[in-house]
C-alpha atoms as a PDB file:
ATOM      1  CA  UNK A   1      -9.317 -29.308  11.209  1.00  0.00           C
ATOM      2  CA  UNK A   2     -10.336 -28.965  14.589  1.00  0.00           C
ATOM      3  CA  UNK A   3     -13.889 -29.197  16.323  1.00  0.00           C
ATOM      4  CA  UNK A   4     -14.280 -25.432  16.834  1.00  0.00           C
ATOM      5  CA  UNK A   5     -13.048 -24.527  13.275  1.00  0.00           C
ATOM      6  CA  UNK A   6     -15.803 -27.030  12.331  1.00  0.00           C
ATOM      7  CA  UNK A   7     -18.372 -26.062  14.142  1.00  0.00           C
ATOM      8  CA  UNK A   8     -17.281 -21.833  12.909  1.00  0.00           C
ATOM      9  CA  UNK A   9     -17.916 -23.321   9.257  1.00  0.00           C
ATOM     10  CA  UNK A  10     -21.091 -24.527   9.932  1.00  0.00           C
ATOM     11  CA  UNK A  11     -22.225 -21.988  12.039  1.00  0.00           C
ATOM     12  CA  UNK A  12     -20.819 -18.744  10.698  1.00  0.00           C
ATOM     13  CA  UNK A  13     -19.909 -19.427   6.746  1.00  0.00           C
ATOM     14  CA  UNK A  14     -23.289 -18.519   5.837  1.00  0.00           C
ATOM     15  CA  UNK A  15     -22.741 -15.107   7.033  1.00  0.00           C
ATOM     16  CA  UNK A  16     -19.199 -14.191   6.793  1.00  0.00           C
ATOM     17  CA  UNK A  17     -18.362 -16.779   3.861  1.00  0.00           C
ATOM     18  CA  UNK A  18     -19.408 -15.012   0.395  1.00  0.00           C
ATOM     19  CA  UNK A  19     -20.052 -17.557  -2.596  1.00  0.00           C
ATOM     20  CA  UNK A  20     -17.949 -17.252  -5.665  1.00  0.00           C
ATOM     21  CA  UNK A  21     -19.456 -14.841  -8.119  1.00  0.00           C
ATOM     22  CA  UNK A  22     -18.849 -14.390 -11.548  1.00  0.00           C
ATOM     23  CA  UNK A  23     -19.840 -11.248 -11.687  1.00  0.00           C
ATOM     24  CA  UNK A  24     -18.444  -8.338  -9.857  1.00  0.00           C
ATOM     25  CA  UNK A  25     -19.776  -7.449  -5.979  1.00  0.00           C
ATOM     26  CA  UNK A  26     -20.801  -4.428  -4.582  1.00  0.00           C
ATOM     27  CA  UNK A  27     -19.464  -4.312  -1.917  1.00  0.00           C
ATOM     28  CA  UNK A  28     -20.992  -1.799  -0.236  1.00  0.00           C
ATOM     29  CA  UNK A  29     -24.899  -3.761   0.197  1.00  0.00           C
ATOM     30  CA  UNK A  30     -22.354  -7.062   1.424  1.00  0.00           C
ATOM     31  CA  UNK A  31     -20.662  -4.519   4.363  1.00  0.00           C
ATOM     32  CA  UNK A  32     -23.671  -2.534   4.405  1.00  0.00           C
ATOM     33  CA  UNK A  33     -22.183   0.669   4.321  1.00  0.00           C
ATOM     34  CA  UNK A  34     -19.366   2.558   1.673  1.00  0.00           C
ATOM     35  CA  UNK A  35     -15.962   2.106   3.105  1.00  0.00           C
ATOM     36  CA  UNK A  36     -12.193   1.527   2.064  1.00  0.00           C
ATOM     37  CA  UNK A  37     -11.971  -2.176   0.812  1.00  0.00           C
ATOM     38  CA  UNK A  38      -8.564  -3.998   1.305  1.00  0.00           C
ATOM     39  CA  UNK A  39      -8.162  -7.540  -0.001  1.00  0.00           C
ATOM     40  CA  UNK A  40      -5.901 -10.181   1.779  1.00  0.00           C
ATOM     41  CA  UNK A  41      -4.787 -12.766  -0.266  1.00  0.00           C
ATOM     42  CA  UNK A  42      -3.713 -15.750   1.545  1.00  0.00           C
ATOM     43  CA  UNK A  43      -4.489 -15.038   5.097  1.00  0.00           C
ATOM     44  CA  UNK A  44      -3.473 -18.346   6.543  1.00  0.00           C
ATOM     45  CA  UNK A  45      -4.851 -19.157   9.966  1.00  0.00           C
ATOM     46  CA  UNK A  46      -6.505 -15.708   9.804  1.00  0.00           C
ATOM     47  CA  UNK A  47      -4.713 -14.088  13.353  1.00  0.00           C
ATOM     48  CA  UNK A  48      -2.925 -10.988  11.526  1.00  0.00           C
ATOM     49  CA  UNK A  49      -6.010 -10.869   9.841  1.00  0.00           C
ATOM     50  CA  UNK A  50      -8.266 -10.094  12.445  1.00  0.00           C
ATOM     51  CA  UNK A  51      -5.894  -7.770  14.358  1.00  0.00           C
ATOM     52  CA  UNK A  52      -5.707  -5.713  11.333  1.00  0.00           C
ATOM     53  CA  UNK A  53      -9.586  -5.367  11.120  1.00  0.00           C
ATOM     54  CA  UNK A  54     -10.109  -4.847  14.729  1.00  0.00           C
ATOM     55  CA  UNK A  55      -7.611  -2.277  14.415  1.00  0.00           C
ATOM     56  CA  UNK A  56      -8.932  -0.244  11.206  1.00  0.00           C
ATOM     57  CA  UNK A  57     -13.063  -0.351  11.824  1.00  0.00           C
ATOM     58  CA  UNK A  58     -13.442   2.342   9.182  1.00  0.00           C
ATOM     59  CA  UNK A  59     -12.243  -0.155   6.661  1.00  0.00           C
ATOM     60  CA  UNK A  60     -13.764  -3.082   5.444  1.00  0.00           C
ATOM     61  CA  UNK A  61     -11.619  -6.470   4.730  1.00  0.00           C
ATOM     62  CA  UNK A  62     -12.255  -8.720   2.362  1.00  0.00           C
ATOM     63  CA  UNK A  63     -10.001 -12.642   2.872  1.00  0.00           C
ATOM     64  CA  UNK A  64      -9.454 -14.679   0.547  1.00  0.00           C
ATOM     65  CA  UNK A  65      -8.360 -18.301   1.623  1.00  0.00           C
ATOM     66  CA  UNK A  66      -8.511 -21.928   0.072  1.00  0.00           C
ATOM     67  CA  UNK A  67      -7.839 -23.974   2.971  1.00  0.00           C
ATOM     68  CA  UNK A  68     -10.805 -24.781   5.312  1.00  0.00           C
ATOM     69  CA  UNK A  69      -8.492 -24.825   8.478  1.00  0.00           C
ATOM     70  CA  UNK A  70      -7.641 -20.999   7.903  1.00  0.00           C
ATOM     71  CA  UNK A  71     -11.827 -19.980   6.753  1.00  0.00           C
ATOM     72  CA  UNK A  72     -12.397 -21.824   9.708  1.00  0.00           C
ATOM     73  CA  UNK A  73     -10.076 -20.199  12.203  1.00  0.00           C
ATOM     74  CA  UNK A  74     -10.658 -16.914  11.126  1.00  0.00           C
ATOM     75  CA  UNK A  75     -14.499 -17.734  11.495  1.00  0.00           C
ATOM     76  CA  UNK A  76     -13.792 -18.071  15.226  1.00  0.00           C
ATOM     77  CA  UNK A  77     -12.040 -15.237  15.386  1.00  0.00           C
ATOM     78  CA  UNK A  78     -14.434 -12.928  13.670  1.00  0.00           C
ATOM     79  CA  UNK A  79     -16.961 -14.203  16.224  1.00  0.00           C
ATOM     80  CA  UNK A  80     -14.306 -13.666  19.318  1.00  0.00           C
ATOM     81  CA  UNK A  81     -13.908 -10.345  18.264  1.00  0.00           C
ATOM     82  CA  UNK A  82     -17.121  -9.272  17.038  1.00  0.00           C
ATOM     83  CA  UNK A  83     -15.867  -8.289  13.851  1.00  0.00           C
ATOM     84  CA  UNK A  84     -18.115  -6.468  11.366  1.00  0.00           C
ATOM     85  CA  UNK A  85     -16.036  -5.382   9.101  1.00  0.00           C
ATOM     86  CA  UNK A  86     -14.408  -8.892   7.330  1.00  0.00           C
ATOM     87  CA  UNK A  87     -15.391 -11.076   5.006  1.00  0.00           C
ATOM     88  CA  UNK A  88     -13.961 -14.214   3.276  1.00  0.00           C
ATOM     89  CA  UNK A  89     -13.989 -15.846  -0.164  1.00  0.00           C
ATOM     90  CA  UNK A  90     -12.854 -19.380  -0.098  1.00  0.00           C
ATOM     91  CA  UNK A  91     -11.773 -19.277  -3.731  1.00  0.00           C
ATOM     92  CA  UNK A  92      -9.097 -19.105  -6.081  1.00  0.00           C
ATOM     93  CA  UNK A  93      -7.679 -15.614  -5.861  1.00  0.00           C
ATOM     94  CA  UNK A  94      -7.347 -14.852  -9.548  1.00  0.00           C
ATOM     95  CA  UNK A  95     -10.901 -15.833 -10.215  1.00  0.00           C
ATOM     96  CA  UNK A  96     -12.052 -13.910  -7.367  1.00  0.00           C
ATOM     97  CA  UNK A  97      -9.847 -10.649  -8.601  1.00  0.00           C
ATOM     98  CA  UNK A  98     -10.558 -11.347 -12.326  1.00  0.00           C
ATOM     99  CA  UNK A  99     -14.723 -11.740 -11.602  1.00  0.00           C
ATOM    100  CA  UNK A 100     -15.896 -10.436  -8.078  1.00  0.00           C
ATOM    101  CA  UNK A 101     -13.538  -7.090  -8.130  1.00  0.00           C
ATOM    102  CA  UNK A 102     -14.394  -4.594 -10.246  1.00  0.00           C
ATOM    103  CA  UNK A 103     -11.124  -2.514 -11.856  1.00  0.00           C
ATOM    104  CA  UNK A 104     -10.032   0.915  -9.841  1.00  0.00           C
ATOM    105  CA  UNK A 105     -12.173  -0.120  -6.689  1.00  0.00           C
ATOM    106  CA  UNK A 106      -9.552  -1.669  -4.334  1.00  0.00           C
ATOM    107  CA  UNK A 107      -8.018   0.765  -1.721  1.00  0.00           C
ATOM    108  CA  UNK A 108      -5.155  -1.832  -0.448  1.00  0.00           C
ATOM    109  CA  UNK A 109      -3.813  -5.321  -1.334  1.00  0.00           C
ATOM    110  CA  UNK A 110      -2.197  -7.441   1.486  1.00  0.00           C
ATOM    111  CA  UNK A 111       0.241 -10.472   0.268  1.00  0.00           C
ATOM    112  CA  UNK A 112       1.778 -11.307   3.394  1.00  0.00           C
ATOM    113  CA  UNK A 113       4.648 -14.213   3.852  1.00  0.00           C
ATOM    114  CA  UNK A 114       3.299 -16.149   0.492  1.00  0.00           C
ATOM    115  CA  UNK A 115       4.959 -19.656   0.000  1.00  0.00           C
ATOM    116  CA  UNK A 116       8.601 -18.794  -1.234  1.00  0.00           C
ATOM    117  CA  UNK A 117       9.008 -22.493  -3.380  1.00  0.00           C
ATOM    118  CA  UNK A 118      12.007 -22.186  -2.237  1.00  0.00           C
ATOM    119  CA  UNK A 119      13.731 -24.489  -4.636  1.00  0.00           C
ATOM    120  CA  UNK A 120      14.549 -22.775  -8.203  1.00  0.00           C
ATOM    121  CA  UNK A 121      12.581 -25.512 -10.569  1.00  0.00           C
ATOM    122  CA  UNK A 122       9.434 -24.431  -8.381  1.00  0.00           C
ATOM    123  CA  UNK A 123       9.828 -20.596  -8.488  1.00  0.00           C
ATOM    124  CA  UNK A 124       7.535 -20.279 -11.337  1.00  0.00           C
ATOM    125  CA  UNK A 125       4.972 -21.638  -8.575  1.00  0.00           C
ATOM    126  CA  UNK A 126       4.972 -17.996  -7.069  1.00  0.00           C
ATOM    127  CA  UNK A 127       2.637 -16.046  -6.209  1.00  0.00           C
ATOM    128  CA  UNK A 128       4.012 -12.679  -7.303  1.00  0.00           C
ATOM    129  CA  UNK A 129       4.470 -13.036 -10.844  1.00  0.00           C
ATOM    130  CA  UNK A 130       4.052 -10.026 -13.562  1.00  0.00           C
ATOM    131  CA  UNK A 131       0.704 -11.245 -14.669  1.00  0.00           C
ATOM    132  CA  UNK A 132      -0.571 -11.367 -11.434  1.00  0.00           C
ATOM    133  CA  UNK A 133       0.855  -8.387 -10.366  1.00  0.00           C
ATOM    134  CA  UNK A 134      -1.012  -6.998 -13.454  1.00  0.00           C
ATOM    135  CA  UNK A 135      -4.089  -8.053 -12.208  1.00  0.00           C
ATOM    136  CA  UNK A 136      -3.938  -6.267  -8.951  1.00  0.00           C
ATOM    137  CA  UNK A 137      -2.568  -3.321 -10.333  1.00  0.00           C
ATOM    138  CA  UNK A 138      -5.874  -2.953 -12.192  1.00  0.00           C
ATOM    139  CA  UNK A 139      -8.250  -3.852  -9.315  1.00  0.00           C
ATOM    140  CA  UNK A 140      -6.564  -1.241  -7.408  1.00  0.00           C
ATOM    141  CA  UNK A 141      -7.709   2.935  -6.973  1.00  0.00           C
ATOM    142  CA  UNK A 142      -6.145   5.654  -7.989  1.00  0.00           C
ATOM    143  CA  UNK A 143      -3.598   6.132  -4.692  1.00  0.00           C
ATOM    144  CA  UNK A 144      -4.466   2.247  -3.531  1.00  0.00           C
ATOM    145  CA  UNK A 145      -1.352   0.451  -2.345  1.00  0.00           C
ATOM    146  CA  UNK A 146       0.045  -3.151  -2.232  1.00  0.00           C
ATOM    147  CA  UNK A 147       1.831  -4.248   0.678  1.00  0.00           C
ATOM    148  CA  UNK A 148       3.624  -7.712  -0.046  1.00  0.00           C
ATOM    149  CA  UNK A 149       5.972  -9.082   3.079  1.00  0.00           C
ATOM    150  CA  UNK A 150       7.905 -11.987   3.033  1.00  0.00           C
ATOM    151  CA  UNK A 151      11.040 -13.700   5.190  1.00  0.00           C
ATOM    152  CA  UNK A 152      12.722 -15.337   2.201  1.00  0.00           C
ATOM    153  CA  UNK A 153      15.091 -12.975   1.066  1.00  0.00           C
ATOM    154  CA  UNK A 154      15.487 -14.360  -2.405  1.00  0.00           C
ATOM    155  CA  UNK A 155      11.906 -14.024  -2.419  1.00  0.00           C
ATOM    156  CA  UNK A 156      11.810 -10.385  -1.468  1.00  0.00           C
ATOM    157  CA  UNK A 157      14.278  -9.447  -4.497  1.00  0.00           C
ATOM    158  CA  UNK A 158      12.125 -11.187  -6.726  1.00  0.00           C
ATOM    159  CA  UNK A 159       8.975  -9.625  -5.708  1.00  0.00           C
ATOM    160  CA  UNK A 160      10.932  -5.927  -5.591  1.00  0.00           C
ATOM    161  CA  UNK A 161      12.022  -6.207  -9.242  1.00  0.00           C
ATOM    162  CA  UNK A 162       7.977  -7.600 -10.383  1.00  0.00           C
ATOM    163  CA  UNK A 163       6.509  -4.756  -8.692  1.00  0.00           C
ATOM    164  CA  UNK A 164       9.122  -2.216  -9.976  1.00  0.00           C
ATOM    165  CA  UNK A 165       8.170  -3.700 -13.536  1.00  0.00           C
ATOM    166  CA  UNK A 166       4.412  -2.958 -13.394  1.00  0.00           C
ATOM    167  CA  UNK A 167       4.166   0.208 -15.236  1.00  0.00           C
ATOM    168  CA  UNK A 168       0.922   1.297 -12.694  1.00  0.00           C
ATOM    169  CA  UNK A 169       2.790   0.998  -9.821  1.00  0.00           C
ATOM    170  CA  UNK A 170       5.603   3.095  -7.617  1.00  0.00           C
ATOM    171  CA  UNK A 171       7.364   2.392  -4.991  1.00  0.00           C
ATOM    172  CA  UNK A 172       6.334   4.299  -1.930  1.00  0.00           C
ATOM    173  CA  UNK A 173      10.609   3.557  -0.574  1.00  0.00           C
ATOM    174  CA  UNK A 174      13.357   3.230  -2.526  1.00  0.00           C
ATOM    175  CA  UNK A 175      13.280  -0.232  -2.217  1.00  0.00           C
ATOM    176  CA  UNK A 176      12.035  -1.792   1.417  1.00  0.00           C
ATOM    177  CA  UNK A 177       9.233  -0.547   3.319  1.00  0.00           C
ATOM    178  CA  UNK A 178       9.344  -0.569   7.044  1.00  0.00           C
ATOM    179  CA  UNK A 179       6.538  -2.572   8.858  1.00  0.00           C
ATOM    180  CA  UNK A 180       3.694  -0.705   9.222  1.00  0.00           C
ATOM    181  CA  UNK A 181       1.757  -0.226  12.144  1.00  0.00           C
ATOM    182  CA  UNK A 182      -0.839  -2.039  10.750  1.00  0.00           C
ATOM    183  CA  UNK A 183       0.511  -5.034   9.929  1.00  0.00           C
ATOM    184  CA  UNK A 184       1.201  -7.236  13.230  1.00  0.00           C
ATOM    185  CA  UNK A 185       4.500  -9.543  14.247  1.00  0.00           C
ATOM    186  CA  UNK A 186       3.305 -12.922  13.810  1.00  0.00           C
ATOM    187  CA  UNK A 187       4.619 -15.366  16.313  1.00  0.00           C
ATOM    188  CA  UNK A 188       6.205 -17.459  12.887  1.00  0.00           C
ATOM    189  CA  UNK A 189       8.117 -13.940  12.788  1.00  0.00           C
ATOM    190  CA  UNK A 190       8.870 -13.071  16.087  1.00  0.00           C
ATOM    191  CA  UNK A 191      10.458 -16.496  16.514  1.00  0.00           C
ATOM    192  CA  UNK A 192      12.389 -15.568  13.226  1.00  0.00           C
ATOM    193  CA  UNK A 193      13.637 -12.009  14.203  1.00  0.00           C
ATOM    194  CA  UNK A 194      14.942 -13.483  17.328  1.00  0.00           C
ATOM    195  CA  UNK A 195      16.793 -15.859  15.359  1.00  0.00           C
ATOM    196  CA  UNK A 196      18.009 -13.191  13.080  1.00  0.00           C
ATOM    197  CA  UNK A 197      16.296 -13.787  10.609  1.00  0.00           C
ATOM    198  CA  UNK A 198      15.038 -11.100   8.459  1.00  0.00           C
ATOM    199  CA  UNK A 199      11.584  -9.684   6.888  1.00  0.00           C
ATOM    200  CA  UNK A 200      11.132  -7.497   4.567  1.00  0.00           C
ATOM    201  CA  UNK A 201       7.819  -5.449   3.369  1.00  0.00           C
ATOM    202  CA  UNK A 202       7.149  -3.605   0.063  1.00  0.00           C
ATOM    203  CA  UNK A 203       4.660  -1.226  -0.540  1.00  0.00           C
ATOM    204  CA  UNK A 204       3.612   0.188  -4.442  1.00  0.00           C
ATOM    205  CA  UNK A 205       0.901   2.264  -4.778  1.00  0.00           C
ATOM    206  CA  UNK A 206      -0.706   2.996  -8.044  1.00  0.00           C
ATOM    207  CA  UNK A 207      -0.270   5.734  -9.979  1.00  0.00           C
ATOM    208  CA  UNK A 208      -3.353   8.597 -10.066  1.00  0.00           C
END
């Protein structure tokens, strides 16, 4: 970890860093306002992040992130951009769904390029699984989407048939998504597309 993510962790977690809770948040006193709450799960070194909430002010953003590098790079960021409307919870995403969200509150879920455990005896490692998906289903609103993205193909049909199989959810396509405006190129994909290489989004939303 470098010197400025430090010095972000030290400087800026106690505002922008929420503690684990096990109790669920309102939201609304954290951002200090009512607004559409999107979760990232995952948010790596934090870039698409940020571009996202600089983008969509009228939204608030809530990251959450386990690896100090990424809390502490999107730290800087949030301070390079003056960003009001993002927070982070360095936590284990199912606790932080399970206890800090409360059901039917969620107005987006973003699950972008997840690790693909690429090798078959690991695949039970990922992310999108039906219980999970279950989970987010339920933290989601009426009309709330999920938007899952990922550049491992395999990966991609996996996730499609998961998120077909939750009963709360439907398909907004009739099977891949194309990339929203809102969710940037990173420069992992840019590099990718150039090779050929493709991506591919999905976006559910539950049912009303």
């Amino acid at each position: 970890m470098g010197t400025g993510q430090q010095r972000a962790l030290a400087e800026l977690a106690p505002r922008f860093v929420l503690p684990f809770a096990g109790c669920a948040t309102d939201f609304s006193t954290t951002f200090g306002r009512r607004a559409p709450l999107v979760v990232e799960i995952g948010f790596g070194m934090g870039d698409a992040t940020a571009r996202i909430a600089a983008a969509r002010p009228d939204t608030d953003f809530l990251g959450i992130e386990v690896h100090p590098p990424g809390v502490g790079a999107l730290l800087q960021r949030i301070d390079e951009h003056g960003l009001t409307n993002l927070r982070i919870v360095q936590h284990d995403a199912v606790d932080v769904l399970e206890h800090m969200v409360a059901p039917a509150t969620l107005a987006g879920v973003h699950v972008f390029f997840p690790d693909p455990w690429h090798k078959k005896r690991h695949h039970k490692r990922r992310l999108i699984q039906p219980p999970f998906v279950a989970l987010l289903a339920s933290r989601l609103a009426p009309g709330g989407y999920l938007h899952c993205a990922t550049d491992w193909e395999p990966y991609a049909q996996q996730m499609l048939e998961v998120l077909s199989g939750e009963p709360l959810l439907a398909n907004r396509f009739d099977t891949w998504a194309p990339r929203p405006d809102y969710r940037p190129l990173t420069k992992f994909e840019n590099r990718g597309l150039k090779l050929g290489h493709g991506v591919w989004d999905l976006i559910f939303t539950r049912a009303t």
